[in-house]
C-alpha atoms as a PDB file:
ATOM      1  CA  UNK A   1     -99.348 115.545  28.464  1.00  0.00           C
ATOM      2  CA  UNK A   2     -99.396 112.291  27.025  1.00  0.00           C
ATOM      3  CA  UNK A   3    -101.768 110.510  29.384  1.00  0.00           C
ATOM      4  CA  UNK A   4    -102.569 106.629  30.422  1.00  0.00           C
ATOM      5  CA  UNK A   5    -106.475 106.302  32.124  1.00  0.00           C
ATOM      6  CA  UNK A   6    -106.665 103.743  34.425  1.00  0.00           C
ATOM      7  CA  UNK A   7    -110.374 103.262  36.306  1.00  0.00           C
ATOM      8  CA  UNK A   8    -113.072 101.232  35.799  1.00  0.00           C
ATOM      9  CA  UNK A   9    -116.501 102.254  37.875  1.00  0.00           C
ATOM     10  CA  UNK A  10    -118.739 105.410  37.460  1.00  0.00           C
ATOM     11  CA  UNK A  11    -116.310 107.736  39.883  1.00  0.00           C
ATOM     12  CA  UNK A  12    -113.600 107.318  37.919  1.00  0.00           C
ATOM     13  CA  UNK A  13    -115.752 108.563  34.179  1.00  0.00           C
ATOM     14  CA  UNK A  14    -115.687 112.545  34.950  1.00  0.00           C
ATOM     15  CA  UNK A  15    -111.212 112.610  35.402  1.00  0.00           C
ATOM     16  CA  UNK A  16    -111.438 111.219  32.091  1.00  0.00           C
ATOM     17  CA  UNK A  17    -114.289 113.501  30.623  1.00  0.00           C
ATOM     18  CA  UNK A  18    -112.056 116.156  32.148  1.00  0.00           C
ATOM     19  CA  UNK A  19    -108.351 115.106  31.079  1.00  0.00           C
ATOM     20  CA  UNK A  20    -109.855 114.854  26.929  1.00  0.00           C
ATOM     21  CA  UNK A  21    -111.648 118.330  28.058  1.00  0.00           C
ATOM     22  CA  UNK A  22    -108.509 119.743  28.984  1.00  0.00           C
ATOM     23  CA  UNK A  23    -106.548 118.803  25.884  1.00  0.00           C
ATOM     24  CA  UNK A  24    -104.602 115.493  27.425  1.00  0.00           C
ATOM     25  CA  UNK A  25    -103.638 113.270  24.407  1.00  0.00           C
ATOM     26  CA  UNK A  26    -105.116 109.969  25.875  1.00  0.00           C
ATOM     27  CA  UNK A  27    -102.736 107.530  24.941  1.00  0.00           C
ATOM     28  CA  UNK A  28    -104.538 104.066  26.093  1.00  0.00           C
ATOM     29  CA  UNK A  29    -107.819 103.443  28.781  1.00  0.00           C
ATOM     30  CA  UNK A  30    -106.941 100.895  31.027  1.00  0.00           C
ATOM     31  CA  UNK A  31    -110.008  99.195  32.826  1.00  0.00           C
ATOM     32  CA  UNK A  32    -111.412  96.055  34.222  1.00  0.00           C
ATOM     33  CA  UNK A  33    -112.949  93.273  31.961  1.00  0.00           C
ATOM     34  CA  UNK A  34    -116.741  93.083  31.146  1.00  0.00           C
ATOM     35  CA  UNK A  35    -118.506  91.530  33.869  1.00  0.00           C
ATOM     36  CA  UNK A  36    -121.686  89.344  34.042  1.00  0.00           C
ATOM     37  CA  UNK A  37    -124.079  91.906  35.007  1.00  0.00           C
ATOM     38  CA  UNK A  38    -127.988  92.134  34.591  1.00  0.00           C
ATOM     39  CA  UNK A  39    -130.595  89.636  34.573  1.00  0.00           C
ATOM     40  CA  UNK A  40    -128.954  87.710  31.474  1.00  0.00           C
ATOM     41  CA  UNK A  41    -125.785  87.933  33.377  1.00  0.00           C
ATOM     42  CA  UNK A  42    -124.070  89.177  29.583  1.00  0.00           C
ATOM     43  CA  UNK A  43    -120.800  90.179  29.834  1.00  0.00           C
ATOM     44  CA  UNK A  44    -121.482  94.162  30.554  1.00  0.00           C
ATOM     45  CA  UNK A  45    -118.435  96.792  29.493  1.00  0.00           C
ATOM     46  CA  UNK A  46    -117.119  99.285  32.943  1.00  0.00           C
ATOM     47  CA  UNK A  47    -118.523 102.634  33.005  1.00  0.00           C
ATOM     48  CA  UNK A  48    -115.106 103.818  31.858  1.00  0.00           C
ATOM     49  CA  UNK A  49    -115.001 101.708  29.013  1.00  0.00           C
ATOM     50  CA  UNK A  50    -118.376 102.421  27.710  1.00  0.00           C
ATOM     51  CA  UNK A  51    -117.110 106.098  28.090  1.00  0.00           C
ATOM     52  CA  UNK A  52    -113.793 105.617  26.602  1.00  0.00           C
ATOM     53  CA  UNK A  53    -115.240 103.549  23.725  1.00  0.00           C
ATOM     54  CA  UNK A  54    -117.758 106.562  23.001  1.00  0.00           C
ATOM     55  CA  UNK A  55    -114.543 109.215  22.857  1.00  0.00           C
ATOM     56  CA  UNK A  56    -113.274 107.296  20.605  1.00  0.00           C
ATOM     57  CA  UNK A  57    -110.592 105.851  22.726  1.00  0.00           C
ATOM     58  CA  UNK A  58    -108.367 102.981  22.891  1.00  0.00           C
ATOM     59  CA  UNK A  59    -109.047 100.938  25.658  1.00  0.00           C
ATOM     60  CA  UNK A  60    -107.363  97.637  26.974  1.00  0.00           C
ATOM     61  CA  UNK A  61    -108.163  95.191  29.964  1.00  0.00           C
ATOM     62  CA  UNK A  62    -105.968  92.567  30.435  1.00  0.00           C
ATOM     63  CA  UNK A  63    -106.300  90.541  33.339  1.00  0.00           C
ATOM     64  CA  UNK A  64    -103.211  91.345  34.931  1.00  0.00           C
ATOM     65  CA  UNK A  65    -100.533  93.821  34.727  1.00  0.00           C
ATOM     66  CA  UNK A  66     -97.679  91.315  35.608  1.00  0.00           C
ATOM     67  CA  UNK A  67     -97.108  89.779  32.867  1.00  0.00           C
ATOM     68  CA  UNK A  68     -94.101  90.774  30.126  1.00  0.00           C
ATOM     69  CA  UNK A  69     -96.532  90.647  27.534  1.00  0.00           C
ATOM     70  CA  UNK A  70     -98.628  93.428  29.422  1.00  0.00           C
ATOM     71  CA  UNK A  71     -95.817  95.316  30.768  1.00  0.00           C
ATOM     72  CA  UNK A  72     -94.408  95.680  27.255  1.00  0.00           C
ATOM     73  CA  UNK A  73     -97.491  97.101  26.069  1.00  0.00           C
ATOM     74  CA  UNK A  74     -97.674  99.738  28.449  1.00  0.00           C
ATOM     75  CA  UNK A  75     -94.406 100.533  28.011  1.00  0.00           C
ATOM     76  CA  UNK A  76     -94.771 100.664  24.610  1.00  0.00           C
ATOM     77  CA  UNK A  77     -96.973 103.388  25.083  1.00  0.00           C
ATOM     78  CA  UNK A  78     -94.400 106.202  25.534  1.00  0.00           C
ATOM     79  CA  UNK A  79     -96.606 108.331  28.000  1.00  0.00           C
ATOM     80  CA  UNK A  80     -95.396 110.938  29.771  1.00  0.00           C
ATOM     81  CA  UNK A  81     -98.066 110.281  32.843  1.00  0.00           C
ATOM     82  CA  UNK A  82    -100.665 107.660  34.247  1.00  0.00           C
ATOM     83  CA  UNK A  83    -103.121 108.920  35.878  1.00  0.00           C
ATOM     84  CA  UNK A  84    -105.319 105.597  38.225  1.00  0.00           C
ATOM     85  CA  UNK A  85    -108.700 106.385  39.461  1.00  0.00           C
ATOM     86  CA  UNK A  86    -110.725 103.344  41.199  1.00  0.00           C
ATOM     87  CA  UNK A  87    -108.908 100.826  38.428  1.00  0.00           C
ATOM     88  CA  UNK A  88    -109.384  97.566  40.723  1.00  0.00           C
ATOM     89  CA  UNK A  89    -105.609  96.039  39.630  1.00  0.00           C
ATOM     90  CA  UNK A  90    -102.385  96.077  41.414  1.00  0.00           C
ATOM     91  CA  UNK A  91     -99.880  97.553  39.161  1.00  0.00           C
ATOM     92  CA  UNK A  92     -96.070  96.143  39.714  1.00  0.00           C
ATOM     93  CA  UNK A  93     -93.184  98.243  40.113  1.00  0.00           C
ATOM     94  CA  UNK A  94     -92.165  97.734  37.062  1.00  0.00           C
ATOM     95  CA  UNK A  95     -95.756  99.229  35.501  1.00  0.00           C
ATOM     96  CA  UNK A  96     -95.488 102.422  38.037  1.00  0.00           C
ATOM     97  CA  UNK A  97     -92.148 103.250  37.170  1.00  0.00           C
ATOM     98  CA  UNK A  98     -92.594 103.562  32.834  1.00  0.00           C
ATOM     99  CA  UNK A  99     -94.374 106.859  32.648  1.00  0.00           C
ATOM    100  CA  UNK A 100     -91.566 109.739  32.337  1.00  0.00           C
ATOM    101  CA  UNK A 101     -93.491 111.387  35.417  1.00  0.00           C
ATOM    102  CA  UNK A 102     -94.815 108.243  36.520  1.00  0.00           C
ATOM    103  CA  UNK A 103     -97.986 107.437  37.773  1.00  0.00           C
ATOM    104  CA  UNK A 104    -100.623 109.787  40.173  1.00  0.00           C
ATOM    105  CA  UNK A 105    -103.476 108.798  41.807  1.00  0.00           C
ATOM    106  CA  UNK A 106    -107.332 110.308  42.660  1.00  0.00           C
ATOM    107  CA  UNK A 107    -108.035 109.096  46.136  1.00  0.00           C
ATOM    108  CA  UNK A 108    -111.505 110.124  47.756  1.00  0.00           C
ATOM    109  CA  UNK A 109    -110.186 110.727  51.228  1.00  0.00           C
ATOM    110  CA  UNK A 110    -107.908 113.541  52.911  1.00  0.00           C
ATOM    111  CA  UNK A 111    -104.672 110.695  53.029  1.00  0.00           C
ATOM    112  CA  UNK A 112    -103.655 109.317  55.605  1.00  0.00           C
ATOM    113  CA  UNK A 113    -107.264 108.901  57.208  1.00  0.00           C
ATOM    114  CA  UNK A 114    -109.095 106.507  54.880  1.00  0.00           C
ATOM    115  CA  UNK A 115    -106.267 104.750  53.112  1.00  0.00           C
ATOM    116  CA  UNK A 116    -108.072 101.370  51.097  1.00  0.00           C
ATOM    117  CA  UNK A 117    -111.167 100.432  49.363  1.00  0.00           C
ATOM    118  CA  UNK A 118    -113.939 102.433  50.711  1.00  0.00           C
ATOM    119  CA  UNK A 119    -113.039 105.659  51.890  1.00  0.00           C
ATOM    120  CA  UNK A 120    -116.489 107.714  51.171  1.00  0.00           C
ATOM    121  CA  UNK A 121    -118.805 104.875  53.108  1.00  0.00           C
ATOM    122  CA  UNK A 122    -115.886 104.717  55.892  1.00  0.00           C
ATOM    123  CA  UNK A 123    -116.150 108.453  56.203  1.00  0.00           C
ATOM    124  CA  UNK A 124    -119.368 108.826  56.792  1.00  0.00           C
ATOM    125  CA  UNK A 125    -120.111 105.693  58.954  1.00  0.00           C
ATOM    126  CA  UNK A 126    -117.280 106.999  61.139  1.00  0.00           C
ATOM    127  CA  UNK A 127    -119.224 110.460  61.424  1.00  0.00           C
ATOM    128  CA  UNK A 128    -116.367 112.467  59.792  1.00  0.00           C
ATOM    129  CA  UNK A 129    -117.498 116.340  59.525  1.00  0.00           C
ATOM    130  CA  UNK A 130    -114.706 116.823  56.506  1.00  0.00           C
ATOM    131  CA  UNK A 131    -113.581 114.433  53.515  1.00  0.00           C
ATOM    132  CA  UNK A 132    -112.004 115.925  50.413  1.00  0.00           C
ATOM    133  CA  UNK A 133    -109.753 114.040  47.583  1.00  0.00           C
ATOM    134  CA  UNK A 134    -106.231 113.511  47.423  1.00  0.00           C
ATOM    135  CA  UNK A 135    -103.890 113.560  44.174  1.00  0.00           C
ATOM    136  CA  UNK A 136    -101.023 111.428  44.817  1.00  0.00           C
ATOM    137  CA  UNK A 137     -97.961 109.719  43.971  1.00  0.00           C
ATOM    138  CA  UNK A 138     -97.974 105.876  43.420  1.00  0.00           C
ATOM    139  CA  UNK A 139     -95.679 103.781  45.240  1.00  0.00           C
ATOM    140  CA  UNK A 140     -95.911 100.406  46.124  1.00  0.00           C
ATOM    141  CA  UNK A 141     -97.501 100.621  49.357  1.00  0.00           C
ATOM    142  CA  UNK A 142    -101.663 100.972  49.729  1.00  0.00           C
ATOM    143  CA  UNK A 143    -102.295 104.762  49.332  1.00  0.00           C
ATOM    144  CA  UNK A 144     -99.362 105.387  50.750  1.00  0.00           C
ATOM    145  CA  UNK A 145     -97.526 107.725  48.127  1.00  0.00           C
ATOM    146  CA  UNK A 146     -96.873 111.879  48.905  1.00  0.00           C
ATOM    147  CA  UNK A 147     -99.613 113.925  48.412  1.00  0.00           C
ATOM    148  CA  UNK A 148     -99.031 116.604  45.485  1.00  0.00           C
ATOM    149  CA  UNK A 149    -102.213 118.244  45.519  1.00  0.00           C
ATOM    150  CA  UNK A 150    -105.573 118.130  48.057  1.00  0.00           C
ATOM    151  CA  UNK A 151    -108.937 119.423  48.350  1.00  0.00           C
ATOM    152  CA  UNK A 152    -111.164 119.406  51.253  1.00  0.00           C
ATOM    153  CA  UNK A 153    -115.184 119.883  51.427  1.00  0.00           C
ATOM    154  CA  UNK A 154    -117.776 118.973  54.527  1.00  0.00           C
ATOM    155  CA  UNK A 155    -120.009 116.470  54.668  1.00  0.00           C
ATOM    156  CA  UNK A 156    -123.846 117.167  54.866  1.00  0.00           C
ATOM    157  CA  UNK A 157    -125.822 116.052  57.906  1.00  0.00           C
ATOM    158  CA  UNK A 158    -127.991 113.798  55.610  1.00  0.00           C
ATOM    159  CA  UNK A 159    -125.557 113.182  52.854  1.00  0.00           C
ATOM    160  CA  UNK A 160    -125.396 109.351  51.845  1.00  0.00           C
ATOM    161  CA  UNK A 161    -122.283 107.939  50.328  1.00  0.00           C
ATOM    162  CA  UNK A 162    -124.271 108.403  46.699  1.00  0.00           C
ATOM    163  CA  UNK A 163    -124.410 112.139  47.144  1.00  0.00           C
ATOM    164  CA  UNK A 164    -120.765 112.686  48.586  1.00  0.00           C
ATOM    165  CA  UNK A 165    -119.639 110.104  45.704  1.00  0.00           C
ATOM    166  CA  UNK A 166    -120.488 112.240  42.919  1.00  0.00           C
ATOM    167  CA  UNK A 167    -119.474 115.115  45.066  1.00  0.00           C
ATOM    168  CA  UNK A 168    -115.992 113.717  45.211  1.00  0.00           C
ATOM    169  CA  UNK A 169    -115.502 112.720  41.600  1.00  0.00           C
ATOM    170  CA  UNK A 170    -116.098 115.644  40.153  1.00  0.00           C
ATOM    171  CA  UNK A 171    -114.013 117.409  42.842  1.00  0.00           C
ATOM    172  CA  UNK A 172    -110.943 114.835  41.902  1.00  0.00           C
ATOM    173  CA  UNK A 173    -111.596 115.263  38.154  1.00  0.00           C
ATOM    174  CA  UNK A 174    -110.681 119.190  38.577  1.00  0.00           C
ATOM    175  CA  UNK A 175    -108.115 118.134  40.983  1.00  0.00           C
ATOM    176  CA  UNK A 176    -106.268 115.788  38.660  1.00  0.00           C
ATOM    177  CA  UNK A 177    -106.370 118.450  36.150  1.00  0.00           C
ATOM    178  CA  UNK A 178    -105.116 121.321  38.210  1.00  0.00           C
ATOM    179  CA  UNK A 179    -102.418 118.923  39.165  1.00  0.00           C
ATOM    180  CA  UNK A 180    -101.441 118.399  35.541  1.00  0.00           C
ATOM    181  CA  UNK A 181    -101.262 121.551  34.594  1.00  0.00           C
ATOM    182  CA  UNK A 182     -99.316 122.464  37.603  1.00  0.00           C
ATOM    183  CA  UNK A 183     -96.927 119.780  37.559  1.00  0.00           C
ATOM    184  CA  UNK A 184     -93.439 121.047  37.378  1.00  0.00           C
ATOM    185  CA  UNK A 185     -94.303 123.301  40.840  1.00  0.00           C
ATOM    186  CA  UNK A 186     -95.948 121.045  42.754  1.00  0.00           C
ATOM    187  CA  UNK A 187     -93.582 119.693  46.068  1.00  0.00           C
ATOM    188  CA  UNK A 188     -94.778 116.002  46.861  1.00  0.00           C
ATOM    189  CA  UNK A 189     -95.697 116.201  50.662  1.00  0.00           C
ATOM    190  CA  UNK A 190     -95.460 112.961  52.349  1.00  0.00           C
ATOM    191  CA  UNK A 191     -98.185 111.699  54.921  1.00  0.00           C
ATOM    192  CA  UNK A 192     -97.551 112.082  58.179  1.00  0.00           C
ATOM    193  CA  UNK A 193     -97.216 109.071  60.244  1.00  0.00           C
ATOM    194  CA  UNK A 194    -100.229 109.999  62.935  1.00  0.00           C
ATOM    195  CA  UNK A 195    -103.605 109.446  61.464  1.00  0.00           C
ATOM    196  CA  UNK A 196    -103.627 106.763  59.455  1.00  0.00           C
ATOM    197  CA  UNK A 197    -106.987 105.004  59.215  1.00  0.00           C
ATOM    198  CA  UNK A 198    -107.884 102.097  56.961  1.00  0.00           C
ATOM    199  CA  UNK A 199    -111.188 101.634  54.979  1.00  0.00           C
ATOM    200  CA  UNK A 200    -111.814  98.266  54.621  1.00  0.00           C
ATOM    201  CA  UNK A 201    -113.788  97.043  52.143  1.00  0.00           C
ATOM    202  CA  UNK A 202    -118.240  96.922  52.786  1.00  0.00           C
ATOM    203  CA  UNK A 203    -118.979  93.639  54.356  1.00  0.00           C
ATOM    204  CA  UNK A 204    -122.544  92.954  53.390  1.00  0.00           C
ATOM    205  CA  UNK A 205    -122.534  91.729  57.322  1.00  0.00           C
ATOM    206  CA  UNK A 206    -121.953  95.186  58.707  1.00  0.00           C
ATOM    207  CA  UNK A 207    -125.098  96.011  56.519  1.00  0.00           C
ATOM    208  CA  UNK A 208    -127.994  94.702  59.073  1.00  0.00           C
ATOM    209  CA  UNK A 209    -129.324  97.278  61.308  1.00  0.00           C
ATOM    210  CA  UNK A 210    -129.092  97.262  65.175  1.00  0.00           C
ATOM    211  CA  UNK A 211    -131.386  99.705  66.435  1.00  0.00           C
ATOM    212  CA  UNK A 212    -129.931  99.376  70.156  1.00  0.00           C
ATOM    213  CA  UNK A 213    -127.107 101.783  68.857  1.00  0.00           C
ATOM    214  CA  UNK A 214    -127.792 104.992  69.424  1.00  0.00           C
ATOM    215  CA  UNK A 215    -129.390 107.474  67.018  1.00  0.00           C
ATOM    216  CA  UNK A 216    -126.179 108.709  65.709  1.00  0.00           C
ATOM    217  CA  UNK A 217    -124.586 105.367  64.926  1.00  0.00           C
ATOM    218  CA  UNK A 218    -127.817 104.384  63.392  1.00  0.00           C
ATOM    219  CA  UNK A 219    -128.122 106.777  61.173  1.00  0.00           C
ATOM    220  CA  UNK A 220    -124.476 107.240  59.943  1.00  0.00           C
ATOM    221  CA  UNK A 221    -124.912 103.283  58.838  1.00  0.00           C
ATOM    222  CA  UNK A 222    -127.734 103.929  56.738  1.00  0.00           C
ATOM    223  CA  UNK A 223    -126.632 106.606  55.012  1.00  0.00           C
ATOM    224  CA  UNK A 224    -122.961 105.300  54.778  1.00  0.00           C
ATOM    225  CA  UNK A 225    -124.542 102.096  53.370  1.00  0.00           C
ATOM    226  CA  UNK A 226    -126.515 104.091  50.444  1.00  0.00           C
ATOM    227  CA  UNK A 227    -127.206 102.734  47.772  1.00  0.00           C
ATOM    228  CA  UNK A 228    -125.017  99.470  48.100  1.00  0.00           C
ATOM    229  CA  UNK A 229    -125.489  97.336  49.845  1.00  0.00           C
ATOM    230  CA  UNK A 230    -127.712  98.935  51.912  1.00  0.00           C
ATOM    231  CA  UNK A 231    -128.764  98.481  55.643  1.00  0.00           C
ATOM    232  CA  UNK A 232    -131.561  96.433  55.916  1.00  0.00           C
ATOM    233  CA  UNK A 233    -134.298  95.479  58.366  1.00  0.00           C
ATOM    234  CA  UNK A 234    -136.720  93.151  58.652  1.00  0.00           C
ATOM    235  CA  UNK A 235    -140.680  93.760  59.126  1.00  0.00           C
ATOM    236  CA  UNK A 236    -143.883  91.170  58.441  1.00  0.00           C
ATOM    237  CA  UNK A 237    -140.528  88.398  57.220  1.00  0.00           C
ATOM    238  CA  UNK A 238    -139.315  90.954  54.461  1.00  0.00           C
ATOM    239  CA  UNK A 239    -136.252  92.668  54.144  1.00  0.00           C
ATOM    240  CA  UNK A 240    -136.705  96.469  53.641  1.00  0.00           C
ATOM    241  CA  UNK A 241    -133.343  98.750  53.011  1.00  0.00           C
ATOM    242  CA  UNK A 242    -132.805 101.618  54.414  1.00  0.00           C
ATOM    243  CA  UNK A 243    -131.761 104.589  51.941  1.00  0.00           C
ATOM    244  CA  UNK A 244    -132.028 107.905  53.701  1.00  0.00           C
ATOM    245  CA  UNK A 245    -132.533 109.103  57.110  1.00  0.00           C
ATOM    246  CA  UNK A 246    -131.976 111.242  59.903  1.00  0.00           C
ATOM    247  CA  UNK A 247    -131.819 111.978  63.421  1.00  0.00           C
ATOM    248  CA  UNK A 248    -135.348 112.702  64.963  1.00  0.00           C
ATOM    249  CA  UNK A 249    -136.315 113.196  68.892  1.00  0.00           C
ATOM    250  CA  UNK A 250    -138.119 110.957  70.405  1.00  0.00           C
ATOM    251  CA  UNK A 251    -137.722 107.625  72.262  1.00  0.00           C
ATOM    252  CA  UNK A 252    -139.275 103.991  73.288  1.00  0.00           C
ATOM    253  CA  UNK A 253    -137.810 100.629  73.045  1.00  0.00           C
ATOM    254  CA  UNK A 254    -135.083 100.296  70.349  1.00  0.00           C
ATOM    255  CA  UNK A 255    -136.827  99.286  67.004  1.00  0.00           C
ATOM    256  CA  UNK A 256    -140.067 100.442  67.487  1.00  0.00           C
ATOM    257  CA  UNK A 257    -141.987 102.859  65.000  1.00  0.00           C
ATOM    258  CA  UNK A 258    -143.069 105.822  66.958  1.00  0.00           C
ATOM    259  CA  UNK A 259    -145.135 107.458  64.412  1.00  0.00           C
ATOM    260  CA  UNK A 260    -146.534 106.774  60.551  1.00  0.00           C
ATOM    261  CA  UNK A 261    -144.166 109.176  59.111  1.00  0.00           C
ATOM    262  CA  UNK A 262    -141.398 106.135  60.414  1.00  0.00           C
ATOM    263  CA  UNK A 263    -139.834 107.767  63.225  1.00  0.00           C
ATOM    264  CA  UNK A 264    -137.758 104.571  64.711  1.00  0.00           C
ATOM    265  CA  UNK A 265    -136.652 104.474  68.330  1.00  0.00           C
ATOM    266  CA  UNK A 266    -133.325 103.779  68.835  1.00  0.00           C
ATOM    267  CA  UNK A 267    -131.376 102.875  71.890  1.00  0.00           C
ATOM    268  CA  UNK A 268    -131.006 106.082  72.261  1.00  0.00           C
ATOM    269  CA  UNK A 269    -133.122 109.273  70.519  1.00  0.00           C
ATOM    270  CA  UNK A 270    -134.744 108.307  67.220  1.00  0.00           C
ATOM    271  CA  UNK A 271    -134.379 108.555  63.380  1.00  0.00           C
ATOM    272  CA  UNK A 272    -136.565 109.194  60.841  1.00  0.00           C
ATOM    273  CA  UNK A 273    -136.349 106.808  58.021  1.00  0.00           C
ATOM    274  CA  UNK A 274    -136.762 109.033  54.119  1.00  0.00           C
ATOM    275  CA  UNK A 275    -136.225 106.461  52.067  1.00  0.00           C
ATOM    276  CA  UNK A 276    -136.863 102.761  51.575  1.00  0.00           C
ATOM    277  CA  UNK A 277    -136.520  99.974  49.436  1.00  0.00           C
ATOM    278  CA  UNK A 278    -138.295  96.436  49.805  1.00  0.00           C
ATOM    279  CA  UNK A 279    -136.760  93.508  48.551  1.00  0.00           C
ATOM    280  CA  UNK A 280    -137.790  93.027  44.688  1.00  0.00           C
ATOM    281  CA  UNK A 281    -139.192  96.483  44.448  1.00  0.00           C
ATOM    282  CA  UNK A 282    -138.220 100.007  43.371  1.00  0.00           C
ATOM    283  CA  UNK A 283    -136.876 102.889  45.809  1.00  0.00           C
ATOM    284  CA  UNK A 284    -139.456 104.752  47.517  1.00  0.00           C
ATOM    285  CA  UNK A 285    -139.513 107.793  49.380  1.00  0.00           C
ATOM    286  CA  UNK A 286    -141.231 107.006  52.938  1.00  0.00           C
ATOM    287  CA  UNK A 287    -144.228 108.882  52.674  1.00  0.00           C
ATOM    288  CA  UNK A 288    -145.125 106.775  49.162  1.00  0.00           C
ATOM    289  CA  UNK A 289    -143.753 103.743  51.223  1.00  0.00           C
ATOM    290  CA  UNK A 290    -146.581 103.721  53.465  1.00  0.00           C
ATOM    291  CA  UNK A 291    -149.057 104.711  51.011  1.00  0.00           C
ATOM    292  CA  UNK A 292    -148.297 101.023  50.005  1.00  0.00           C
ATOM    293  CA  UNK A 293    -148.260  98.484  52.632  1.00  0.00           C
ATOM    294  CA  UNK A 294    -147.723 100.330  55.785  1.00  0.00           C
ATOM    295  CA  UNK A 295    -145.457  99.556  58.309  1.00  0.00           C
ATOM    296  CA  UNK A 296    -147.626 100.839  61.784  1.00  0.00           C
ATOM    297  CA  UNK A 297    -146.798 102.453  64.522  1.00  0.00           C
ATOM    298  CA  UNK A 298    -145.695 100.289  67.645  1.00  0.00           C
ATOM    299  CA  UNK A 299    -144.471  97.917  64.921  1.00  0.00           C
ATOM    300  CA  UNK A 300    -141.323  96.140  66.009  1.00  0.00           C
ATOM    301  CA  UNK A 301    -138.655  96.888  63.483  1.00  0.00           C
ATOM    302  CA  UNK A 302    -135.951  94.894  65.788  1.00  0.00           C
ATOM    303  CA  UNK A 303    -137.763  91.529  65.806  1.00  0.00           C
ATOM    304  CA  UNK A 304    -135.849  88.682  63.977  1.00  0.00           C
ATOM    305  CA  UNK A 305    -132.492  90.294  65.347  1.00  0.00           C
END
């Protein structure tokens, strides 16, 4: 098929890797602007651009879709399918209805539980045992289009939202394809009405850790949270995230460090912290962590709360 891209971050890269792979003409790229990014805050190209640009693709941004001027691009265009992965714009009715087939979208959640911005953290923070990705139909209404294709896969015990992420793209990029090549015998199966969950966007609030949850809850945050933004506690007046974990035995007053191997108390049971990140500094798995500067046992992890 004649294909428009539309994505911008890193989950969005392998559906296009796989749509050239599979012999899609690529008509256009669609993708955010260049953002400030890095300590010179220069204006830094989306993963999908940087991509497209090394395919040899054409890629646009404009800053809106709403326009006539932009509309009559796309339109001009001729494609036969758009396929939207993680783009960040709204696109008009006007935009979804050009392509003959018009327009499908990779969603990383099994619709209508996760509909919204951040389906893989929501997932996990929410202690779902199964996620999967959805390829559906664009309509007006947030992730609310019929479902033409799905694919379902569990969720590891210790799996943080950067393992399950990758997991998920590449599970959506052979998704979209299948769905592309299958087109024409697909039946479009509408979500049911029961179910429906919404995954708000990460606020960097939600991110501080309150170890007078239980173990579960505690544990779910920290790896939901991983890598951005994070949860975070505080120890000697610096900030220390939280990048791996799991649930250990053990018990003692919530926030306190049971062992040197960072078993943490929580209101109830205990996790084990794996990974850890102070504020300025690289990653660290915990038993380098406390080769550094140590946090002790009967240390206090919930003071400052």
């Amino acid at each position: 098929m004649r294909v428009i891209f539309m994505g911008t971050p890193d989950f969005s890269v392998s559906a296009l890797d796989a749509l050239v792979a599979a012999g899609h003409e690529i008509a256009a790229v669609y993708s955010q602007p260049p953002r400030p990014a890095g300590r010179g805050k220069k204006d830094r190209p989306s993963p999908v651009q940087q991509r497209a640009e090394s395919l040899g693709l054409q890629v646009r941004h404009p800053v809106s879709l709403k326009t006539p001027e932009a509309q009559a691009e796309f339109a001009a265009l001729n494609a036969d399918i758009a396929v939207v992965v993680a783009y960040g714009l709204i696109l008009p009715q006007a935009v979804l209805d050009m392509p003959a087939k018009g327009c499908l979208n990779i969603h990383a959640s099994l619709l209508p539980r996760w509909r919204g911005a951040a389906p893989i953290h929501r997932a996990i923070m929410a202690g779902d045992a199964q996620t999967g990705v959805c390829i559906m139909q664009m309509e007006a209404g947030l992730d609310t289009g019929p479902v033409l294709l799905r694919r379902e896969t569990e969720i590891g015990r210790e799996e943080t939202t950067a393992d399950l992420h990758d997991r998920l793209s590449a599970l959506g990029a052979q998704a979209v394809v299948e769905a592309l090549d299958t087109y024409d015998t697909l039946t479009p199966q509408p979500q049911p009405e029961e179910g429906i969950t919404y995954a708000a966007k990460i606020d960097k609030a939600e991110a501080r850790i309150d170890w007078s949850q239980p173990a579960e809850v505690v544990d779910r945050l920290i790896r939901g949270l991983s890598p951005f933004p994070g949860a975070w506690f505080q120890h000697e007046g610096v900030r220390i995230k939280a990048l791996a974990s799991g649930v250990a035995d053990g018990e003692g007053p919530a926030g306190t460090v049971l062992d040197d191997t960072l078993r943490i108390a929580c209101g109830q049971g205990a996790v084990r912290l794996k990974r850890l990140q102070r504020a300025g500094k690289a990653a660290q798995d915990a038993a380098e962590f406390q080769r550094g500067a140590a946090i002790a046992t009967g240390a206090d992890l919930s003071q400052g709360e």
